[in-house]
C-alpha atoms as a PDB file:
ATOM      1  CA  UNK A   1       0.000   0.000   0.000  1.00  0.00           C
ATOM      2  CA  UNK A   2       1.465   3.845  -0.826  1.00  0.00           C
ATOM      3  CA  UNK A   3       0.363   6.815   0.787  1.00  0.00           C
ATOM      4  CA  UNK A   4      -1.739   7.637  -2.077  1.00  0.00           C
ATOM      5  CA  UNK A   5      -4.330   4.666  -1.000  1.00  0.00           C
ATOM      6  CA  UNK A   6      -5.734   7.303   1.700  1.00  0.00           C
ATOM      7  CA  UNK A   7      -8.961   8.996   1.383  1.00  0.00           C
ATOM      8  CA  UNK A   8      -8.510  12.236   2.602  1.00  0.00           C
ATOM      9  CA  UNK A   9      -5.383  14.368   2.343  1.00  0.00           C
ATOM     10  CA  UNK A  10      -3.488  16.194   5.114  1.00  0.00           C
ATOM     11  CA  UNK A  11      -5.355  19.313   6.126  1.00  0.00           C
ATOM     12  CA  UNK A  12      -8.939  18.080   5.312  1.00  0.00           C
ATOM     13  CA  UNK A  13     -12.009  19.265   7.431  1.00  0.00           C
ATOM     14  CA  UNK A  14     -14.061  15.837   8.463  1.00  0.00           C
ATOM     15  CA  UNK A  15     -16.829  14.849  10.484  1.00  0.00           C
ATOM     16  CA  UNK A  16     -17.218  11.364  12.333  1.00  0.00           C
ATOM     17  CA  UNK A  17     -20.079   9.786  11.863  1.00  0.00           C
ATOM     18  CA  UNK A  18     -21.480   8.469  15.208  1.00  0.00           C
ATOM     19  CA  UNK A  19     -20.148  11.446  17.492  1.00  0.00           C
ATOM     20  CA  UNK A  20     -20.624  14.428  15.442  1.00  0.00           C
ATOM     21  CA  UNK A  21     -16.837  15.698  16.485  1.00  0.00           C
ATOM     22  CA  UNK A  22     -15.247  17.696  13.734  1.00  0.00           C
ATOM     23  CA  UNK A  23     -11.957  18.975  13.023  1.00  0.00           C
ATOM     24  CA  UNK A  24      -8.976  19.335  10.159  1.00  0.00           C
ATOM     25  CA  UNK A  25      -6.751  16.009   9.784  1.00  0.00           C
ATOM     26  CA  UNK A  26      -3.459  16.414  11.398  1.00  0.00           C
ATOM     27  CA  UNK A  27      -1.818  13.188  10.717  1.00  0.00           C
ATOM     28  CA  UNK A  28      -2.692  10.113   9.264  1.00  0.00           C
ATOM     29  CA  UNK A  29      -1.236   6.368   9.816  1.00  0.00           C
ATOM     30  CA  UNK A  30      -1.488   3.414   8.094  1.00  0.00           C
ATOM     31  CA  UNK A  31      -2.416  -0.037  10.298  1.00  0.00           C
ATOM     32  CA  UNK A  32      -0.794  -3.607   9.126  1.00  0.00           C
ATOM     33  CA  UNK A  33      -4.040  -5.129   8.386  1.00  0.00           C
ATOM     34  CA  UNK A  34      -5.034  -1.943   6.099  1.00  0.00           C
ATOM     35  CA  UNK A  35      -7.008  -0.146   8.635  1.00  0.00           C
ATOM     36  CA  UNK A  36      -5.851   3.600   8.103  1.00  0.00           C
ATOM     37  CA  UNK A  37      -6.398   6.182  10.636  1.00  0.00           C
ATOM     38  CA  UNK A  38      -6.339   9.800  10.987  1.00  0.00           C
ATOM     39  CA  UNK A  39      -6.458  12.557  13.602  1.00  0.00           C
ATOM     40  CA  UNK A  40      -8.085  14.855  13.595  1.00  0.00           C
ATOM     41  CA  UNK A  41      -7.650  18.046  15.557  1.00  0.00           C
ATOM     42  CA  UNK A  42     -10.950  19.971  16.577  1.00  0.00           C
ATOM     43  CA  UNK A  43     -10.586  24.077  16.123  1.00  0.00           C
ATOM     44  CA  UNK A  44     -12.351  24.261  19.523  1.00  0.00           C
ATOM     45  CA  UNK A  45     -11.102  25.259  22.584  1.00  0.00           C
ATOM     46  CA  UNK A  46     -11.882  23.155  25.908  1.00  0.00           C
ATOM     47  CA  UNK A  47     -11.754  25.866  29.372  1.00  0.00           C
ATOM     48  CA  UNK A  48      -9.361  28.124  27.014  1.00  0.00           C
ATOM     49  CA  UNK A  49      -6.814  25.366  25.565  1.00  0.00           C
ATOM     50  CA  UNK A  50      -6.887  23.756  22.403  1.00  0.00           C
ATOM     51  CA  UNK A  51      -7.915  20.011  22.707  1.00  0.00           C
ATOM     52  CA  UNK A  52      -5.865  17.293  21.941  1.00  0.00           C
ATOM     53  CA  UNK A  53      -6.340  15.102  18.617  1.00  0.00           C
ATOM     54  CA  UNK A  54      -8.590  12.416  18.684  1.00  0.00           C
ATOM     55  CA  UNK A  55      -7.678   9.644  16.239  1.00  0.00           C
ATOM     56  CA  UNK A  56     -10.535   8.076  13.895  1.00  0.00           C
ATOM     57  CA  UNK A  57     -10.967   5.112  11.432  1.00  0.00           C
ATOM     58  CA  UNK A  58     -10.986   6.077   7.771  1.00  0.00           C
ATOM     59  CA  UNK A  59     -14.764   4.642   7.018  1.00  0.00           C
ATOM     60  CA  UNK A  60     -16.378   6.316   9.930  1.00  0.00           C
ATOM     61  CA  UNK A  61     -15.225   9.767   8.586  1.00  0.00           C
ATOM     62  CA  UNK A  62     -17.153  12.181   6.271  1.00  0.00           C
ATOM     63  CA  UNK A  63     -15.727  14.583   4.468  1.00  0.00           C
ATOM     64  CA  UNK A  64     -16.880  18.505   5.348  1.00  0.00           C
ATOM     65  CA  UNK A  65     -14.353  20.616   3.097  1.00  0.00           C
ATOM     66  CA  UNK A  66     -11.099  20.306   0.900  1.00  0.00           C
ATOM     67  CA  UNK A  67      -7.870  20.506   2.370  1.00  0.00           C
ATOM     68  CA  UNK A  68      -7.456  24.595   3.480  1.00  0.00           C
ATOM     69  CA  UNK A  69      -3.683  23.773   4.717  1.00  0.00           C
ATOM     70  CA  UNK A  70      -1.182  22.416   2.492  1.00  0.00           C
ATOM     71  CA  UNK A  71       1.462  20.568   4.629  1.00  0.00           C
ATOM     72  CA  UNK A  72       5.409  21.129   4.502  1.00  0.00           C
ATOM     73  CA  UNK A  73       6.424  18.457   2.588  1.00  0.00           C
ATOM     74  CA  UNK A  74      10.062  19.325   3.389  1.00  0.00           C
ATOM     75  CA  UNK A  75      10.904  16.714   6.080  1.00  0.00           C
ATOM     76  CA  UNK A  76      14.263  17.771   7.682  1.00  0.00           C
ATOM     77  CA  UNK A  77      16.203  15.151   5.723  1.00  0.00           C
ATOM     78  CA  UNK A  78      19.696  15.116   4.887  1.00  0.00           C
ATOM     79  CA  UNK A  79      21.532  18.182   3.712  1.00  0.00           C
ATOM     80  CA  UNK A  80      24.234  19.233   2.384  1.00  0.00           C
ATOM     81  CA  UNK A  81      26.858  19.644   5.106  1.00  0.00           C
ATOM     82  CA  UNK A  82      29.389  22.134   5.868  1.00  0.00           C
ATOM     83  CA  UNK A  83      32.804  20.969   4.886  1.00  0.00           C
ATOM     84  CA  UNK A  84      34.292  22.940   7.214  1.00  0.00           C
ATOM     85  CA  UNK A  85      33.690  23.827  11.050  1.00  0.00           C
ATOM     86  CA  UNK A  86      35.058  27.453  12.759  1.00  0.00           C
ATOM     87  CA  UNK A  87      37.128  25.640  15.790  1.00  0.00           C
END
């Protein structure tokens, strides 16, 4: 399976099905037995504080709008290194 085999993209606005909670998908994983999940991170705030993400199956989520976020795709990866250091 490739990343591409997930419904909804990074930054997506959902809604679950049986509890109503709704928020914008903040990371996604994929299970062994081809169960993907997402969470999904309410813009609510619970006594002042943003809430923490509450992870979801893929079938139980609807989708509410298109991806307003597009994600950093640059990862931190290797670099070019300095040659050189200043010691």
């Amino acid at each position: 399976m490739t990343p591409t085999d997930f419904k909804f993209d990074l930054g997506t606005k959902v809604k679950e099905r049986i509890t109503g909670y709704t928020g914008i998908i903040i990371a996604r994983s994929q299970w062994i037995y081809n169960c993907n999940t997402y969470g999904v991170k309410s813009s609510e705030l619970k006594d002042g504080k943003p809430m923490e993400a509450v992870f979801f199956d893929e079938p139980s989520l609807d989708l509410v709008e298109p991806p307003s976020v597009t994600p950093k795709r640059n990862t931190g990866g290797p670099t070019q290194a300095i040659p050189q250091t200043n010691r």
